[in-house]
N, C-alpha and C. Protein backbone atom coordinates (compact mmCIF):
# COMPACT_ATOMS: atom_id res chain seq x y z
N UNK A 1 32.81 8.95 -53.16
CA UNK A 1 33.07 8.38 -51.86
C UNK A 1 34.48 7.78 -51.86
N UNK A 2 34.99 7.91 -50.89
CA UNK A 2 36.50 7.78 -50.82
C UNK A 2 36.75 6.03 -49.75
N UNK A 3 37.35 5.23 -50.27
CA UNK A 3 37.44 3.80 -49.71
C UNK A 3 38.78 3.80 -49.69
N UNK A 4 39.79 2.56 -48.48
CA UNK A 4 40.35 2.22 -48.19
C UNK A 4 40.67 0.86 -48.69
N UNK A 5 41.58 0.48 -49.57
CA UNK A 5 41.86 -0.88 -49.51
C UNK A 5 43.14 -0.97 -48.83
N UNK A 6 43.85 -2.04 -48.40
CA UNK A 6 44.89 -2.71 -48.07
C UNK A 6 45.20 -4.13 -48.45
N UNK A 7 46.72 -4.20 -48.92
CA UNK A 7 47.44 -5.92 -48.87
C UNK A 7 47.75 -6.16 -47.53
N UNK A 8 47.13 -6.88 -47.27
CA UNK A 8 47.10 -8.02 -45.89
C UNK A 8 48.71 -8.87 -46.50
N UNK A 9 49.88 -9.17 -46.09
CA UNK A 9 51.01 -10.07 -45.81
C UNK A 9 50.45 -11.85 -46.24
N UNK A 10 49.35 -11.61 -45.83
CA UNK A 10 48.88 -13.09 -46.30
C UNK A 10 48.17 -13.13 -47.40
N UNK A 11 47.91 -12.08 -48.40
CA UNK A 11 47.22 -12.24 -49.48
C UNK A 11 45.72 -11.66 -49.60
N UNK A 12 45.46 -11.52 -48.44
CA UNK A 12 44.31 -10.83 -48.40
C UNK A 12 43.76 -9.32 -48.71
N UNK A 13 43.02 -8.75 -49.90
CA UNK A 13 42.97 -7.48 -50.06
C UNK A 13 41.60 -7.31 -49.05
N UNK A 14 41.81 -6.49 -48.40
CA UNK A 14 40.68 -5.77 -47.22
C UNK A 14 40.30 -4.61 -47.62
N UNK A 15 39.14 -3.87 -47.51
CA UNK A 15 38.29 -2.96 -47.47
C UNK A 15 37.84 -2.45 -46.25
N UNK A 16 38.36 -1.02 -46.59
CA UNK A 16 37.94 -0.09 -44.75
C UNK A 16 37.56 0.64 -45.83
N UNK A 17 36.32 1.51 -44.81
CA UNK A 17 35.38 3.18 -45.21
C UNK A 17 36.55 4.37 -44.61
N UNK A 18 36.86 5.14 -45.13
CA UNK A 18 37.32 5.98 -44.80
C UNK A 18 36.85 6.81 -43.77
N UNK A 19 36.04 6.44 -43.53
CA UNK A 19 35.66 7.27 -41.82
C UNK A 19 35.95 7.44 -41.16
N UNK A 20 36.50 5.59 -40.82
CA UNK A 20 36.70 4.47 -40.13
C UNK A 20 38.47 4.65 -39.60
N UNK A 21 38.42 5.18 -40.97
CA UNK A 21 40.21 5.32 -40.56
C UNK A 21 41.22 6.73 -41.13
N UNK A 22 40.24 7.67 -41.29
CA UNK A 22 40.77 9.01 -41.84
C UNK A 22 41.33 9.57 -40.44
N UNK A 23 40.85 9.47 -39.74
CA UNK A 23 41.20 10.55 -38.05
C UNK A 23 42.55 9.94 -37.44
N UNK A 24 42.72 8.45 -38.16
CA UNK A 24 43.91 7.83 -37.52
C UNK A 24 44.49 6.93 -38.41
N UNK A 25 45.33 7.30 -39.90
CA UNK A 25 45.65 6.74 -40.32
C UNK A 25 47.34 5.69 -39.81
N UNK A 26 47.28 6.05 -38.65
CA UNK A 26 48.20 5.21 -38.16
C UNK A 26 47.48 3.63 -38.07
N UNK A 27 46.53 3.35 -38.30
CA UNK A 27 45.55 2.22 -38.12
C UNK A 27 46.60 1.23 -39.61
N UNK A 28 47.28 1.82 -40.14
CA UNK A 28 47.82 0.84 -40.99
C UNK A 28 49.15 0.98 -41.02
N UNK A 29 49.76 1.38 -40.33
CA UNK A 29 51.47 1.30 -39.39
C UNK A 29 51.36 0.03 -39.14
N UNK A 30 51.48 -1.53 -39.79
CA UNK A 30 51.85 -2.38 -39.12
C UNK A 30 53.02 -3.59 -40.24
N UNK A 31 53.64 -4.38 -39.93
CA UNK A 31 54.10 -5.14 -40.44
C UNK A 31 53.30 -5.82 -41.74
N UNK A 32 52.35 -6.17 -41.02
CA UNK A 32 51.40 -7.15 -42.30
C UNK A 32 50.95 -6.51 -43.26
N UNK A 33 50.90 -4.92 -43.49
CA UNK A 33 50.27 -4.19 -44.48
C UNK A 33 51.56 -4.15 -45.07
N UNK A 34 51.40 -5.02 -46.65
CA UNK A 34 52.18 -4.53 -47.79
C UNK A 34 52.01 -3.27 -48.06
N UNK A 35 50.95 -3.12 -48.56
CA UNK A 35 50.40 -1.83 -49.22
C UNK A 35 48.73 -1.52 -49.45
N UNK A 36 48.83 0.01 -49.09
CA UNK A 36 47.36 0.84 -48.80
C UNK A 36 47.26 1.77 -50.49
N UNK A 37 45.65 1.34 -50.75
CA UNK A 37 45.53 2.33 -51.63
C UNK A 37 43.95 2.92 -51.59
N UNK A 38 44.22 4.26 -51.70
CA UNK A 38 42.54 4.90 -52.06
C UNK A 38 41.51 4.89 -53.04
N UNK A 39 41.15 4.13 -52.74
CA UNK A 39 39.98 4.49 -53.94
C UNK A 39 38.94 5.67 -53.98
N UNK A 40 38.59 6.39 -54.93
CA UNK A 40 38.30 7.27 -55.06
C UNK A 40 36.85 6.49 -56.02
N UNK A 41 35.62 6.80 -55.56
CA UNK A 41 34.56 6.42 -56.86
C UNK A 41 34.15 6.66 -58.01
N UNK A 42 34.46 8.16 -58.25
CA UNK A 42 34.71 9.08 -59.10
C UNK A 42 35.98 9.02 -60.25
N UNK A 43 36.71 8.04 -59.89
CA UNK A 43 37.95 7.71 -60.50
C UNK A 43 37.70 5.93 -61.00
N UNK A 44 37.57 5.83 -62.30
CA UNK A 44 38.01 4.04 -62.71
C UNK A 44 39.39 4.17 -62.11
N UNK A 45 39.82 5.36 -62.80
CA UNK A 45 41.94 5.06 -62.62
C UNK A 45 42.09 3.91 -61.43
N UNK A 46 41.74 4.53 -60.23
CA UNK A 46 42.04 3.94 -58.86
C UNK A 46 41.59 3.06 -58.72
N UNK A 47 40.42 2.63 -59.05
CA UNK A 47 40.35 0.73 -59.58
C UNK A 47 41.31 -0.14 -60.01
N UNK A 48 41.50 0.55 -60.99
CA UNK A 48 42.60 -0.18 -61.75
C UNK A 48 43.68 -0.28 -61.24
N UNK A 49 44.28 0.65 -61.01
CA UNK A 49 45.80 0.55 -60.13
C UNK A 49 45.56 -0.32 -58.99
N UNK A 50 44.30 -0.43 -58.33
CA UNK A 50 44.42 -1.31 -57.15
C UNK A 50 44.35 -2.62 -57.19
N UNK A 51 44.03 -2.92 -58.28
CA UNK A 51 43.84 -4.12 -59.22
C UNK A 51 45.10 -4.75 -59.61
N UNK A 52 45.98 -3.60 -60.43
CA UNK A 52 47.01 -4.22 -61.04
C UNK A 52 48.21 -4.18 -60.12
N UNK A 53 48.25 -3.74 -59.22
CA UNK A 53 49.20 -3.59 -57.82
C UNK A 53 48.82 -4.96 -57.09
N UNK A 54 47.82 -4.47 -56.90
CA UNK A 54 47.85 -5.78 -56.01
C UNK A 54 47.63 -7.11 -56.29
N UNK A 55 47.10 -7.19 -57.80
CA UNK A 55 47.50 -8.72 -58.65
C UNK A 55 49.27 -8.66 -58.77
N UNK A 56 49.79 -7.70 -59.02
CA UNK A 56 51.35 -7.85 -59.57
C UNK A 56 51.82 -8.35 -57.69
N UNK A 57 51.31 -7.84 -56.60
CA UNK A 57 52.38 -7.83 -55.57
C UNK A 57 51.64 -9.66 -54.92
N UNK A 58 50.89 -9.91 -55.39
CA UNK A 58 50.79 -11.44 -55.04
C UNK A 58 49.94 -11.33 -53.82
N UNK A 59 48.53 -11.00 -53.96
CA UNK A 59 47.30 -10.56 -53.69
C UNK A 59 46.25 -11.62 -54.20
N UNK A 60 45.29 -12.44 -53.26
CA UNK A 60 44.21 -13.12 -53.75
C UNK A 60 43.53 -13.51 -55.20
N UNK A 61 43.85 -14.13 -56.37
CA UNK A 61 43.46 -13.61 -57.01
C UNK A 61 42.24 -13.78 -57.15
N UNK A 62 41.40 -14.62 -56.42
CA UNK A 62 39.66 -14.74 -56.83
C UNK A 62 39.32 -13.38 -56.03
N UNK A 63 39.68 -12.87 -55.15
CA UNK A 63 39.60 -11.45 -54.57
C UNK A 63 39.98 -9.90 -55.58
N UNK A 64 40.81 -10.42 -55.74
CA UNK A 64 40.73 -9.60 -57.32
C UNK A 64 40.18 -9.28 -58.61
N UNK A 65 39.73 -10.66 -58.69
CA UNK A 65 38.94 -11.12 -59.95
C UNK A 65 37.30 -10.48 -59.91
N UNK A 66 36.96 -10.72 -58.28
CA UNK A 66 35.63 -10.78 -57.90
C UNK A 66 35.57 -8.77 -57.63
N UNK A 67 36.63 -7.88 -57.42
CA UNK A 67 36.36 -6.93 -56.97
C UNK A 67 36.53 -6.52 -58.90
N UNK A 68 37.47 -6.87 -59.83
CA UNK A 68 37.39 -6.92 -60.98
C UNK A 68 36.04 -7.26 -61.37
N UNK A 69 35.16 -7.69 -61.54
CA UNK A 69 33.76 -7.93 -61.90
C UNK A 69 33.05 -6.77 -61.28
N UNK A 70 32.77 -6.59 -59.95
CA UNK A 70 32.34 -5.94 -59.21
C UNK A 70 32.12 -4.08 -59.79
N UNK A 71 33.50 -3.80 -60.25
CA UNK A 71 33.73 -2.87 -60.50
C UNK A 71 33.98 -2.69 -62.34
N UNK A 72 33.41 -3.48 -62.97
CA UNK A 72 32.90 -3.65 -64.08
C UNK A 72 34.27 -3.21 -64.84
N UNK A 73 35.59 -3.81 -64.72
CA UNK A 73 36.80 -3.75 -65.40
C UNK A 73 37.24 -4.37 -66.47
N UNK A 74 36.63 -4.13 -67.92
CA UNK A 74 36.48 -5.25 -68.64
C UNK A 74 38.16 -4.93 -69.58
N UNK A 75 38.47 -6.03 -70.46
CA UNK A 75 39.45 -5.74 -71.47
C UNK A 75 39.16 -4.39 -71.98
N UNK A 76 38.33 -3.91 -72.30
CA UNK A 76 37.63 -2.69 -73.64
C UNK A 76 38.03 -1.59 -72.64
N UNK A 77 37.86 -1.52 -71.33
CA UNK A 77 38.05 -0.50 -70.64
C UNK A 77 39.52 -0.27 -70.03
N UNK A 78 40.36 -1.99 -69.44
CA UNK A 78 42.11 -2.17 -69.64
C UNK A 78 43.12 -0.94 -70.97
N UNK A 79 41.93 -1.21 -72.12
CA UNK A 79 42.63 -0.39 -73.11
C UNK A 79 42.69 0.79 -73.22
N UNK A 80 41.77 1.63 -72.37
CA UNK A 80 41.43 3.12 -71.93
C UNK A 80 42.53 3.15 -70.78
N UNK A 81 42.63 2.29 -69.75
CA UNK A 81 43.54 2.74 -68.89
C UNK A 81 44.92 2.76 -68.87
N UNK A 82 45.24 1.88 -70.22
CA UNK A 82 46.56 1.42 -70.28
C UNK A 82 47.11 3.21 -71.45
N UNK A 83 45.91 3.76 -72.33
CA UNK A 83 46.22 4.59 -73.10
C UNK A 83 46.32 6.29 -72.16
N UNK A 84 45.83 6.31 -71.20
CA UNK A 84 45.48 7.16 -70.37
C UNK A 84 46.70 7.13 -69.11
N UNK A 85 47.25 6.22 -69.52
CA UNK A 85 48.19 6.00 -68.14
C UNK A 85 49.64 5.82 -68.93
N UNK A 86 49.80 5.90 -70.51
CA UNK A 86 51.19 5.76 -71.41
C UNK A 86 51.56 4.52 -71.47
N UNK A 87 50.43 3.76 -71.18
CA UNK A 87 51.18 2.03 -71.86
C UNK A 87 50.63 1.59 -72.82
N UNK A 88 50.94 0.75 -73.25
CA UNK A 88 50.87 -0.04 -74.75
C UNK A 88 50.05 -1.18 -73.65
N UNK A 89 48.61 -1.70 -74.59
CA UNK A 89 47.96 -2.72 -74.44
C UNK A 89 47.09 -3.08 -75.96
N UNK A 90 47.97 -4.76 -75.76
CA UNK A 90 47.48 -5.27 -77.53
C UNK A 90 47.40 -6.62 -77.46
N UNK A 91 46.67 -7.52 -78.46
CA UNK A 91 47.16 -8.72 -77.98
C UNK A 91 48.30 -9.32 -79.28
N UNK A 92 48.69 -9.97 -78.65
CA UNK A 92 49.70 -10.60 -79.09
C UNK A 92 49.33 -11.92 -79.80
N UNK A 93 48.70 -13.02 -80.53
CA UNK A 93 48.51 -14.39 -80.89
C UNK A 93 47.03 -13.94 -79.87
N UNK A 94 47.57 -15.26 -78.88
CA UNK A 94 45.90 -15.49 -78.24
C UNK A 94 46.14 -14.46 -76.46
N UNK A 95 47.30 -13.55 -76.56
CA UNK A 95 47.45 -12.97 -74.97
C UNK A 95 46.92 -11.56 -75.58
N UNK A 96 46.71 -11.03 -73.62
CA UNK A 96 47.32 -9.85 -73.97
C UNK A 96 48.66 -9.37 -73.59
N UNK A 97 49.26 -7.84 -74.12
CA UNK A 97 50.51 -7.78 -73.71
C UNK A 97 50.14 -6.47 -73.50
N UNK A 98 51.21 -6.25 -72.49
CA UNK A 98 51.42 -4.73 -71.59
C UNK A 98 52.59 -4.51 -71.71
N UNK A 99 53.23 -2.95 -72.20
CA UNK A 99 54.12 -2.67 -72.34
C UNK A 99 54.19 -1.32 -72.16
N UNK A 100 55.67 -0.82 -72.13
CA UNK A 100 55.98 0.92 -71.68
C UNK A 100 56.00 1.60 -73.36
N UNK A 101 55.74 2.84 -73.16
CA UNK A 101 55.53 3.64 -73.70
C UNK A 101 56.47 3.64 -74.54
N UNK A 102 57.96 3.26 -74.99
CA UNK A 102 59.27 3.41 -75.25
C UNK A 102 59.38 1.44 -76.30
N UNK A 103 57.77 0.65 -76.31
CA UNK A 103 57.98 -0.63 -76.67
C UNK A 103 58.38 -0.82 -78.34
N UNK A 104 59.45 -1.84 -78.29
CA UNK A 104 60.00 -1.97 -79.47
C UNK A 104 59.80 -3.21 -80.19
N UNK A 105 59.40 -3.90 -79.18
CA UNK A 105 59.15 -5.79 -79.71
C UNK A 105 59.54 -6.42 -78.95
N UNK A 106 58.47 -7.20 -78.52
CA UNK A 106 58.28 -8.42 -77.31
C UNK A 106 59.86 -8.77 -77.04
N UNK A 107 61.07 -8.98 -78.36
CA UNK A 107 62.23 -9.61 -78.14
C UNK A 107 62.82 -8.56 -77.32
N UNK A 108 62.77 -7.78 -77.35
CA UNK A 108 63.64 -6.63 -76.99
C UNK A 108 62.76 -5.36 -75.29
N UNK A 109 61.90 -5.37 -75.36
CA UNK A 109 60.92 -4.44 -74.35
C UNK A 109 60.44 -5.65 -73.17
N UNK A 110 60.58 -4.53 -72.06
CA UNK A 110 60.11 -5.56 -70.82
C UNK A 110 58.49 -5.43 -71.41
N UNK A 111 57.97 -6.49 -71.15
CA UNK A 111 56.23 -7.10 -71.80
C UNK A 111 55.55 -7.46 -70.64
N UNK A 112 54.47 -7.45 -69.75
CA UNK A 112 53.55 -8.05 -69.65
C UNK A 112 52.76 -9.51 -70.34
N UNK A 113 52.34 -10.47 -69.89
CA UNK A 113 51.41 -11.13 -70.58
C UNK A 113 50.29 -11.78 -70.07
N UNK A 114 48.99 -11.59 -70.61
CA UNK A 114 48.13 -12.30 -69.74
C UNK A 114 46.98 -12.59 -70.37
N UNK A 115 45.59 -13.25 -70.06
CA UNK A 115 44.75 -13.76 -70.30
C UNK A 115 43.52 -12.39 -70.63
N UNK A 116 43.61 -11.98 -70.03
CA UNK A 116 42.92 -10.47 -69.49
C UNK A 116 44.20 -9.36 -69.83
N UNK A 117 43.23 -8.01 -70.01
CA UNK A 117 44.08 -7.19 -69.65
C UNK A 117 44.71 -6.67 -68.61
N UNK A 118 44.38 -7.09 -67.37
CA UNK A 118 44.22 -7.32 -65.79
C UNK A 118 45.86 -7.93 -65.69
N UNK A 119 45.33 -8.96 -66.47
CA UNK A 119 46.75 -9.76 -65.94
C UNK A 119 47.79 -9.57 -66.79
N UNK A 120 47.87 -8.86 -67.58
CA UNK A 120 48.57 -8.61 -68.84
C UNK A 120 49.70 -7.18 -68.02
N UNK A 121 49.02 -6.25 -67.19
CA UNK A 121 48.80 -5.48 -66.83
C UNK A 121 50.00 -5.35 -65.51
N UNK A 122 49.42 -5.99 -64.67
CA UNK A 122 49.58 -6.58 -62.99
C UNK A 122 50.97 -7.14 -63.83
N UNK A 123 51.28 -8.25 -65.15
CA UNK A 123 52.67 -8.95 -65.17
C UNK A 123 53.41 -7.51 -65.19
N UNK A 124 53.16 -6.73 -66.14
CA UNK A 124 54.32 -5.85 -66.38
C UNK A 124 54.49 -5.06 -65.15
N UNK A 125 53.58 -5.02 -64.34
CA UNK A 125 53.71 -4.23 -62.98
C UNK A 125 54.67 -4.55 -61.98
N UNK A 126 55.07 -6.45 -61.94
CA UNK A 126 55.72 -6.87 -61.20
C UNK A 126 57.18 -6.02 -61.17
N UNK A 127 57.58 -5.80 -62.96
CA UNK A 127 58.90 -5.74 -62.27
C UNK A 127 58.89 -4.44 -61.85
N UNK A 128 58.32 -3.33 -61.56
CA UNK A 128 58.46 -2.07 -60.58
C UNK A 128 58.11 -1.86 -59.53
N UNK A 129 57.23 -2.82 -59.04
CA UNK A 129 56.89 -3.23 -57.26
C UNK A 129 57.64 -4.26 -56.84
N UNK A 130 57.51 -3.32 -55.19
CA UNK A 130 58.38 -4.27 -54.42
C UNK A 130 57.40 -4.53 -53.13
């Protein structure tokens, strides 16, 4: 089944059915939509990316957290998506860290860091979203 999320301008991630808004995707032509993504059910991937997009672009985070639970996104599974998608996910002391494929050492490689792999994830995401 194919779902609609959107960043609401105020922080809010929203959920539309694709039904609802396949015949007229002009329904999200507006100022306040940062950004639209599909979820696909059949896909974790698209969980995740909607997760770490929209934690990195400054998105709700108990809304995140709660669709993170929801959709059963644990660290153990962060490490499947981060290996499946060419990033480095490890922890570091007591974090985790997210890094590109090309990582040489925290001193030197743009890093991620976070509590979760979520947020470890979403940091390193910041610096390629806008």
């Amino acid at each position: 089944m194919i779902h609609y999320y959107y960043l609401h301008a105020n922080g809010d991630l929203i959920h539309k059915y694709a039904v609802a808004v396949d015949a007229d995707l002009s329904y999200f032509d507006s100022p306040f939509i940062k950004r639209v993504w599909k979820l696909d059910t059949e896909s974790r991937g698209t969980a995740w990316v909607i997760c770490v997009e929209a934690l990195a672009l400054g998105a709700n985070r108990e809304r995140i957290f709660e669709l993170k639970e929801k959709w059963n996104l644990t660290d153990e599974d962060g490490r499947v998506f981060a290996e499946r998608t060419g990033l480095k996910l490890f922890v570091d002391g007591s974090k985790f860290c997210a890094a590109f494929a090309d990582f040489e050492n925290v001193q030197e490689s743009q890093c991620g860091f976070g509590d979760t792999a979520l947020e470890a994830l979403a940091e390193l995401a910041k610096g390629g979203l806008t």
